[in-house]
C-alpha atoms as a PDB file:
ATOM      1  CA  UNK A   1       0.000   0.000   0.000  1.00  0.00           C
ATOM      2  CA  UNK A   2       1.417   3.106  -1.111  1.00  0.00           C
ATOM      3  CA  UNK A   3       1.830   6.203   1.322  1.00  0.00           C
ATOM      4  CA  UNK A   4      -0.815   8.310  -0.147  1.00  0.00           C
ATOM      5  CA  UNK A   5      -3.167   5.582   0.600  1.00  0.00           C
ATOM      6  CA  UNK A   6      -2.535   4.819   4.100  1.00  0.00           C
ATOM      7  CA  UNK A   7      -2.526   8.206   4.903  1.00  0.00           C
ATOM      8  CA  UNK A   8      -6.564   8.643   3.507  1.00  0.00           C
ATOM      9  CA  UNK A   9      -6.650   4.897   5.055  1.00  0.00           C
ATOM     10  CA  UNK A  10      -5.410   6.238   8.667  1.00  0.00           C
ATOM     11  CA  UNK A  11      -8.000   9.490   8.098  1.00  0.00           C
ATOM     12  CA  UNK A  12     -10.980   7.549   7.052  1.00  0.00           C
ATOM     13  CA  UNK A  13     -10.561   5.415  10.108  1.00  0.00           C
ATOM     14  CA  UNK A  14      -9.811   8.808  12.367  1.00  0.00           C
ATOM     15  CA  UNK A  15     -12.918  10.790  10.578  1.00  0.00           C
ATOM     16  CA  UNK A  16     -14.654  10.745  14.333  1.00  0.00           C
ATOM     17  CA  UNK A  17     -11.523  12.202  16.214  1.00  0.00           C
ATOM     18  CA  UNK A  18     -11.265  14.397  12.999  1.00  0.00           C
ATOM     19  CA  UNK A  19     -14.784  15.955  13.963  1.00  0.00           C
ATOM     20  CA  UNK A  20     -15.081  16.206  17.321  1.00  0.00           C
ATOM     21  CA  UNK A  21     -11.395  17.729  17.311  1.00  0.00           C
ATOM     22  CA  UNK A  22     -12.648  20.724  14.850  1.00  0.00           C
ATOM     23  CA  UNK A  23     -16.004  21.153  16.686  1.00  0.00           C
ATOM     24  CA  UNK A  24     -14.185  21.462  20.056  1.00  0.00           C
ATOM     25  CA  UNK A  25     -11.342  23.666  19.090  1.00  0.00           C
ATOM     26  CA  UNK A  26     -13.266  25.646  16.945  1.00  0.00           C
ATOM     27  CA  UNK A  27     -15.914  26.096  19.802  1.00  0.00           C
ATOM     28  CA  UNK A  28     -13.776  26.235  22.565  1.00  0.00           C
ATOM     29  CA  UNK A  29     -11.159  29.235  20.812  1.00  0.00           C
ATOM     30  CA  UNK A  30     -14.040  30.830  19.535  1.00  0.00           C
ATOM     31  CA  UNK A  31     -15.286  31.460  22.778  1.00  0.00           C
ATOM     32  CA  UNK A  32     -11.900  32.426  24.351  1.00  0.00           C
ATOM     33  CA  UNK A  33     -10.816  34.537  21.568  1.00  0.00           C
ATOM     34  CA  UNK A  34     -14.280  36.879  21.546  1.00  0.00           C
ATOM     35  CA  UNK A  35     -13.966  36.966  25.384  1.00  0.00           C
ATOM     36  CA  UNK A  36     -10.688  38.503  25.209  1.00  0.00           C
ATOM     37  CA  UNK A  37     -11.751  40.901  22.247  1.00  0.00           C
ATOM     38  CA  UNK A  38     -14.609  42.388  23.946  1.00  0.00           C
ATOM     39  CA  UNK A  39     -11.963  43.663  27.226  1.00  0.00           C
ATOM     40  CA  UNK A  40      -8.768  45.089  25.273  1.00  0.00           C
ATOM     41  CA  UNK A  41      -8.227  46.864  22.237  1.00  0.00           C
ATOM     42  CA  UNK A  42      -5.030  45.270  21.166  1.00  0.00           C
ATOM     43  CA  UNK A  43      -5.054  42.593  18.794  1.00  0.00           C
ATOM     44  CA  UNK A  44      -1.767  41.276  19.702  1.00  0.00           C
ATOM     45  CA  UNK A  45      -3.001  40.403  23.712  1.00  0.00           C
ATOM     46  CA  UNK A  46      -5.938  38.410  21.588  1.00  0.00           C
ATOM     47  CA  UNK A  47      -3.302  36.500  19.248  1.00  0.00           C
ATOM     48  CA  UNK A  48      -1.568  35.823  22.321  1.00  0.00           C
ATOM     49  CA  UNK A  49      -3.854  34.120  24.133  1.00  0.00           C
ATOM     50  CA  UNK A  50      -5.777  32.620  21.646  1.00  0.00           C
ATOM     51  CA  UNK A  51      -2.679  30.974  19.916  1.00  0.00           C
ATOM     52  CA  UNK A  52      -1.610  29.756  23.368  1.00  0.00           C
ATOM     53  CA  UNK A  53      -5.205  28.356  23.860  1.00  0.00           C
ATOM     54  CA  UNK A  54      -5.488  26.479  20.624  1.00  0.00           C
ATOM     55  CA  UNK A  55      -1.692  24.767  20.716  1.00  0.00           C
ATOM     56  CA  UNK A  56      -2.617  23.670  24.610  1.00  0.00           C
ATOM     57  CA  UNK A  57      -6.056  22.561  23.381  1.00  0.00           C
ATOM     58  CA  UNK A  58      -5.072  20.748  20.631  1.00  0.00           C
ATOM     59  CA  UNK A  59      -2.247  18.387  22.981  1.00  0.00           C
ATOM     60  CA  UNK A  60      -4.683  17.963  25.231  1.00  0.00           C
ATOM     61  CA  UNK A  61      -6.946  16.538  22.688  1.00  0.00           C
ATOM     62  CA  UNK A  62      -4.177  14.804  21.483  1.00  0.00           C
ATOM     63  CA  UNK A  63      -2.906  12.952  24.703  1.00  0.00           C
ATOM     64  CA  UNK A  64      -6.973  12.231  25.583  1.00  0.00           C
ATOM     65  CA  UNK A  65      -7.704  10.569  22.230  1.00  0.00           C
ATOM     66  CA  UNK A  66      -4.185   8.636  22.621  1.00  0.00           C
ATOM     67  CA  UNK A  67      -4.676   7.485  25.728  1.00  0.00           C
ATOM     68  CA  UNK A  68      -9.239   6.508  24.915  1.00  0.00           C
ATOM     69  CA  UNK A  69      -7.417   4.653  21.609  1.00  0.00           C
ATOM     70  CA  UNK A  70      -5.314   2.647  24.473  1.00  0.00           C
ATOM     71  CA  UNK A  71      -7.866   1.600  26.581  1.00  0.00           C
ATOM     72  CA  UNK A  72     -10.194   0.384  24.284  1.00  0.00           C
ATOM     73  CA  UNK A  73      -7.270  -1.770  22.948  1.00  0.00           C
ATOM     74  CA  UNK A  74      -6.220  -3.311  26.129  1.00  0.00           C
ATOM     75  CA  UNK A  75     -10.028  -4.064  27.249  1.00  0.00           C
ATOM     76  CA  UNK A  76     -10.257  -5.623  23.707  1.00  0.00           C
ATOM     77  CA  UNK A  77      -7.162  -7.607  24.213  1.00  0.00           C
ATOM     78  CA  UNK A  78      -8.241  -8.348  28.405  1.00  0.00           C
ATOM     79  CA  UNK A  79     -11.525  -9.572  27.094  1.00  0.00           C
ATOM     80  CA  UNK A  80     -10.018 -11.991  24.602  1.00  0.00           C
ATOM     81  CA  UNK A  81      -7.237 -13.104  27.110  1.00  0.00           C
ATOM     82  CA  UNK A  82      -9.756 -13.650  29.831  1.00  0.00           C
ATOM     83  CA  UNK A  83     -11.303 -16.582  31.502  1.00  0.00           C
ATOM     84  CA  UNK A  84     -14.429 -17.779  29.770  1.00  0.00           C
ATOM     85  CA  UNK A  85     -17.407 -19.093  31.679  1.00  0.00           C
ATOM     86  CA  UNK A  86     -18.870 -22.017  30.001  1.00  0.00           C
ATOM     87  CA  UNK A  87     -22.605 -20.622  31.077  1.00  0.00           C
ATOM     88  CA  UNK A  88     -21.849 -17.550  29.490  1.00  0.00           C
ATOM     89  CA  UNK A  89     -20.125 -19.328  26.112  1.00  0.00           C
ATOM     90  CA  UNK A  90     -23.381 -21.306  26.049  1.00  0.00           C
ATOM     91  CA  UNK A  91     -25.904 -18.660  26.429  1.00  0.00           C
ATOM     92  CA  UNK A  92     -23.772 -16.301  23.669  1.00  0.00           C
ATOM     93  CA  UNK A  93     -23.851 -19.503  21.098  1.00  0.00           C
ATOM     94  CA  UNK A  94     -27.813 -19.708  21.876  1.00  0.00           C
ATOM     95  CA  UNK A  95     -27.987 -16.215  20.639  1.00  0.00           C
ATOM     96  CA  UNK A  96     -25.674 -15.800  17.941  1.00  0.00           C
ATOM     97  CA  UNK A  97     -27.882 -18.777  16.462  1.00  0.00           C
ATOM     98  CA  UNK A  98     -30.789 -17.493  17.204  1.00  0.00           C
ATOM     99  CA  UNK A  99     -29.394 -14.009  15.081  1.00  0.00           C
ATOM    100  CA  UNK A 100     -28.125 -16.373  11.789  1.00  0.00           C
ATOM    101  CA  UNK A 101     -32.076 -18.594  12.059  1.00  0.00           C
ATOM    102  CA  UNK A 102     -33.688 -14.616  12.178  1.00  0.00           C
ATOM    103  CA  UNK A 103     -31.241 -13.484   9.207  1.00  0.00           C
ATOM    104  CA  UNK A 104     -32.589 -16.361   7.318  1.00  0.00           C
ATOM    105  CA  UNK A 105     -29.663 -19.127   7.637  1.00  0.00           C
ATOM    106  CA  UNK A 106     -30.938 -22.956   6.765  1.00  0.00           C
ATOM    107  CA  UNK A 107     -31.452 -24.752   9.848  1.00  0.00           C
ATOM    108  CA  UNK A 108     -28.557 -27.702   8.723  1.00  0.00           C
ATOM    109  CA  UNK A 109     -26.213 -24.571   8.294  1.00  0.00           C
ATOM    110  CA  UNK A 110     -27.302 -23.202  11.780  1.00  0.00           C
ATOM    111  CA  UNK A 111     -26.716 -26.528  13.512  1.00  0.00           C
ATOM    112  CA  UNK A 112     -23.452 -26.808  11.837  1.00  0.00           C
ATOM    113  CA  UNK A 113     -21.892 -23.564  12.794  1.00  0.00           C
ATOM    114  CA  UNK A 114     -23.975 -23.736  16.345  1.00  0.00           C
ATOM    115  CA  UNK A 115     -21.381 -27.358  16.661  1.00  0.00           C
ATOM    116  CA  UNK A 116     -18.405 -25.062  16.038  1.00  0.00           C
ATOM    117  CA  UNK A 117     -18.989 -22.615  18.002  1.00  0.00           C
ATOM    118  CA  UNK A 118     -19.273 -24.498  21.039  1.00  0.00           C
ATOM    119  CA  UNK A 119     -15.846 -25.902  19.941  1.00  0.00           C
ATOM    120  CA  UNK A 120     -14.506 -22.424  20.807  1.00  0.00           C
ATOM    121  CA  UNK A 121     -15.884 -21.143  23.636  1.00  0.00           C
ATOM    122  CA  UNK A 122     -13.278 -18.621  24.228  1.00  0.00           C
ATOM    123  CA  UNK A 123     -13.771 -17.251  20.366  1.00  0.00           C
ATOM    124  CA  UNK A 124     -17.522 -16.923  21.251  1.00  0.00           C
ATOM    125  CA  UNK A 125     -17.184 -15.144  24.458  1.00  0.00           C
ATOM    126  CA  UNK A 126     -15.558 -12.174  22.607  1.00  0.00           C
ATOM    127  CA  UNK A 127     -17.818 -12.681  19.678  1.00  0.00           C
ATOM    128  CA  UNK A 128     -20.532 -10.227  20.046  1.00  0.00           C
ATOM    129  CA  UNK A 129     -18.633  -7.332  22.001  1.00  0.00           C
ATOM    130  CA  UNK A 130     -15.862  -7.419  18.875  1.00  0.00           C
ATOM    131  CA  UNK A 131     -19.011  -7.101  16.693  1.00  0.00           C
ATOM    132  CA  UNK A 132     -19.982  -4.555  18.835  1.00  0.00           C
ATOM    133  CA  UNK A 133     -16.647  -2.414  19.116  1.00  0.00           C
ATOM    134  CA  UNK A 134     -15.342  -3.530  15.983  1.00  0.00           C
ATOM    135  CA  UNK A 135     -11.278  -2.064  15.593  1.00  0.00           C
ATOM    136  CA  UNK A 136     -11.154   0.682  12.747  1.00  0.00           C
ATOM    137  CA  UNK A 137      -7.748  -0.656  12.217  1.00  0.00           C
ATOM    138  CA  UNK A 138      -5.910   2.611  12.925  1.00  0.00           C
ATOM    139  CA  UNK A 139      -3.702   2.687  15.658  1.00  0.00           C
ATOM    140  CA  UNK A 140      -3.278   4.702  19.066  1.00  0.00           C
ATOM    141  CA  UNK A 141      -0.706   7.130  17.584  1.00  0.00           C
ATOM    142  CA  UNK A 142      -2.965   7.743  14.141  1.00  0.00           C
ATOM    143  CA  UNK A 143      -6.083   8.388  16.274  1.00  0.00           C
ATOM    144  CA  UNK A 144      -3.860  11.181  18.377  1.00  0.00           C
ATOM    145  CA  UNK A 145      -2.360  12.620  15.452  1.00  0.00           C
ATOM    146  CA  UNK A 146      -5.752  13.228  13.576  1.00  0.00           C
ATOM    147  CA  UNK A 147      -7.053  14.310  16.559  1.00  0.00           C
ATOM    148  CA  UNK A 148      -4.107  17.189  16.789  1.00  0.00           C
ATOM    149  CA  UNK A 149      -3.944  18.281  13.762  1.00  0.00           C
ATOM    150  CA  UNK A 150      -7.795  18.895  13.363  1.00  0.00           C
ATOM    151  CA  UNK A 151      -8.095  20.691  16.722  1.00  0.00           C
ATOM    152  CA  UNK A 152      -5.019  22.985  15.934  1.00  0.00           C
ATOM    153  CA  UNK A 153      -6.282  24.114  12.889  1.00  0.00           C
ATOM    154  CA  UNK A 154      -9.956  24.430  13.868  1.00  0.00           C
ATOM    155  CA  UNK A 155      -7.950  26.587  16.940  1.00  0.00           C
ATOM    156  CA  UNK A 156      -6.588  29.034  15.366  1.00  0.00           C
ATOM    157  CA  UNK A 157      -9.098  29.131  12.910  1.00  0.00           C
ATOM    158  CA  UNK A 158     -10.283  32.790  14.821  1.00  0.00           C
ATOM    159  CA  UNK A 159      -7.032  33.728  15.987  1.00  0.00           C
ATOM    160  CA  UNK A 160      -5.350  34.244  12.511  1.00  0.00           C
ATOM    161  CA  UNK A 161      -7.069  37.757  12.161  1.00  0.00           C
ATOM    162  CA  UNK A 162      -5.968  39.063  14.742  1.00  0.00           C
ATOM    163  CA  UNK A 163      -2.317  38.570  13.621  1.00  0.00           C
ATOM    164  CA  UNK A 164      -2.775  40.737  10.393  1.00  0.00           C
ATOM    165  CA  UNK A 165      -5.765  43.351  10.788  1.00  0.00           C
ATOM    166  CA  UNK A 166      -6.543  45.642  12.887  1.00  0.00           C
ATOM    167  CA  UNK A 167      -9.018  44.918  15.977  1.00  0.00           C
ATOM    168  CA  UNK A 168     -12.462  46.061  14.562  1.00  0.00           C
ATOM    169  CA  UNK A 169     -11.530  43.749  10.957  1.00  0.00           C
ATOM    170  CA  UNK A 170     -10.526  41.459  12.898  1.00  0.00           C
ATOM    171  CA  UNK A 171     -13.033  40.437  14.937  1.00  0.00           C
ATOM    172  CA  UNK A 172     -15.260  40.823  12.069  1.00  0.00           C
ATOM    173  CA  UNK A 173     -13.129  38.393   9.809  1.00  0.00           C
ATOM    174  CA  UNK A 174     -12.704  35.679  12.534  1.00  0.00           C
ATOM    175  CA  UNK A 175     -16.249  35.598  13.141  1.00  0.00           C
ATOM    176  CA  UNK A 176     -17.045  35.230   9.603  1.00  0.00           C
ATOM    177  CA  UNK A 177     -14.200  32.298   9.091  1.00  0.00           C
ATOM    178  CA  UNK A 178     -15.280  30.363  12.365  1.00  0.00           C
ATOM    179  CA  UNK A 179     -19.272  30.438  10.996  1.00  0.00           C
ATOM    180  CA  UNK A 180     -17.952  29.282   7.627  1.00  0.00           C
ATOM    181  CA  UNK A 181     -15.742  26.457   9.336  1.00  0.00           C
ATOM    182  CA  UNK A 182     -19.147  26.026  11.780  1.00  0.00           C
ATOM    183  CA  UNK A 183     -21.447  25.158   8.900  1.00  0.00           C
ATOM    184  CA  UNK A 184     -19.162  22.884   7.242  1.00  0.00           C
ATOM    185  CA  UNK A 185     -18.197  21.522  10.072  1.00  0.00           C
ATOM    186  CA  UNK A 186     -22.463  20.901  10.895  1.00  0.00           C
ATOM    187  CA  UNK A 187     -22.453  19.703   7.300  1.00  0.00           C
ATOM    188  CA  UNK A 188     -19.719  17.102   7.614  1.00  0.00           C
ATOM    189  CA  UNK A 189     -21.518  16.224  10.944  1.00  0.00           C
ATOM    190  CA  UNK A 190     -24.866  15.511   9.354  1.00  0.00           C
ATOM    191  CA  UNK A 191     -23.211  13.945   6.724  1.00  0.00           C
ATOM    192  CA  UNK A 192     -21.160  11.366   8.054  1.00  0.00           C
ATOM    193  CA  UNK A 193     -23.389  10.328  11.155  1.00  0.00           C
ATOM    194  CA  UNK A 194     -26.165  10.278   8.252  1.00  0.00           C
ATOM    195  CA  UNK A 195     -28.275  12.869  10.289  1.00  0.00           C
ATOM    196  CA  UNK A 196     -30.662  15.392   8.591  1.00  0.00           C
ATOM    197  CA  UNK A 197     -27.765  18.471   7.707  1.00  0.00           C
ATOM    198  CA  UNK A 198     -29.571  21.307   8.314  1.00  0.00           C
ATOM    199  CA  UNK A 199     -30.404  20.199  12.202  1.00  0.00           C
ATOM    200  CA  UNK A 200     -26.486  19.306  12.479  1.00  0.00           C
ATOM    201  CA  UNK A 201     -25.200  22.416  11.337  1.00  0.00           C
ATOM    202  CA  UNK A 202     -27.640  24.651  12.961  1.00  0.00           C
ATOM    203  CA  UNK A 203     -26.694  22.501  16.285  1.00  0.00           C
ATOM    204  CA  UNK A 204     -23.028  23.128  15.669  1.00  0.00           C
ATOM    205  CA  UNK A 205     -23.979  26.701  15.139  1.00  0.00           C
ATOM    206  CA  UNK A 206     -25.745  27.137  18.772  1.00  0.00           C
ATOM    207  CA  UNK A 207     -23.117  25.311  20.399  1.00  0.00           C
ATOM    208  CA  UNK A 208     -20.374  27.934  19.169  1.00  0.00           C
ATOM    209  CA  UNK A 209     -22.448  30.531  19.600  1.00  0.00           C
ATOM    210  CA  UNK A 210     -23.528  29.484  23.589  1.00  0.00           C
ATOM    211  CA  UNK A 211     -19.249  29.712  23.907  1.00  0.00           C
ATOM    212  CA  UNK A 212     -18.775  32.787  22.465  1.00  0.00           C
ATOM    213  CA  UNK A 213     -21.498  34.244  24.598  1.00  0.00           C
ATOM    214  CA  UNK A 214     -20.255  32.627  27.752  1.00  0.00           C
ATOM    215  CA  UNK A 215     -16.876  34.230  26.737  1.00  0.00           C
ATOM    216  CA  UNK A 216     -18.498  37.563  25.987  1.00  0.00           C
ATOM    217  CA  UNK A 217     -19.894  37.362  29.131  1.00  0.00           C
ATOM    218  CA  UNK A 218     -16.898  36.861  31.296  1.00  0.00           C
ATOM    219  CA  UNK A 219     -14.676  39.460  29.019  1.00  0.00           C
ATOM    220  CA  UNK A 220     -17.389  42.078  30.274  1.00  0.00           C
ATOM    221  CA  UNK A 221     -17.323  40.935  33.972  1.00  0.00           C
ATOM    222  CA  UNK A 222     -13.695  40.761  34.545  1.00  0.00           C
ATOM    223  CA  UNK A 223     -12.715  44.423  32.530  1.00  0.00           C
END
């Protein structure tokens, strides 16, 4: 497999850490960036502490999603290591038939696989919950790294103004690049977790905007 295509393969199998890391650092930024705009005057003390916000956000994100990618590897591992309680086997080959007679499976071809199974109790204790939490094939590392790199950019996403224009531009300009990133962000969303769009992005939307008020909020209070 070439580069190229384990790359798309590692972000295909990343596309949820990929989401939730732009929704939260664009929505979390957002907030602390307007927050900060609304009590000085200088765009500079803005670009300062939003760029520090967004780096520290996104290796945050990072280590979390590392470490989540870990544990759900070593209970997937425990589980397969584990004892297996013959009851338990039993009762999970009773219902795994029971799924293959429902899905429309001969009866001969039921029996047959039912006689296997219970060859292999330890295979069908960890049958359903690897169904269940099937691995996306990416590892740790790729799941951290997607994570990162989608929550830095999605960061800084309404800081970058303020490093160029002047304050009043600038808060106009970040605004209207985080509600462009918001409502293809809410697009993506709907369109991935095959959700009706407009009710995603318009979710997305009220989210950022609940941060940037919260921000607002505590910019007036504490100047």
């Amino acid at each position: 497999m070439s580069v190229s295509a384990r790359i798309l393969a590692s972000l295909k199998a990343s596309i949820g850490d990929v989401v939730f890391g732009m929704e939260d650092g664009t929505v979390s930024i957002f907030g602390l960036v307007f927050g900060v705009a609304i009590s000085t005057n200088d765009p500079r003390t803005v670009l300062i502490a939003g760029a520090t916000g967004a780096a520290a956000a996104a290796v945050s994100m990072m280590a979390g999603s590392y470490l989540d990618a870990e544990s759900v590897r070593d209970a997937r591992r425990v589980r397969r290591e584990g004892a297996v309680d013959p009851a338990a086997a039993r009762a999970e080959v009773d219902t795994v038939a029971a799924a293959l007679a429902r899905g429309g499976m001969a009866q001969e071809d039921v029996r047959q696989v039912t006689q296997a199974l219970a060859r292999a109790p330890r295979a069908v204790a960890g049958l359903r919950s690897e169904l269940a939490e099937a691995d996306d094939g990416a590892s740790p590392a790729s799941h951290a790294f997607w994570m990162f790199i989608s929550d830095l950019f999605a960061g800084f996403t309404p800081v970058l103004p303020f490093a160029f224009l002047p304050m009043e531009r600038a808060r106009i300009v970040s605004l209207v690049l985080t509600t462009i990133l918001l409502v293809a962000l809410g697009i993506g969303r709907g369109l991935v977790a095959k959700r009706p769009v407009v009710r995603a992005t318009l979710e997305t939307l009220a989210i950022a905007a609940s941060a940037a008020l919260a921000g607002i909020a505590m910019g007036h209070f504490l100047s």
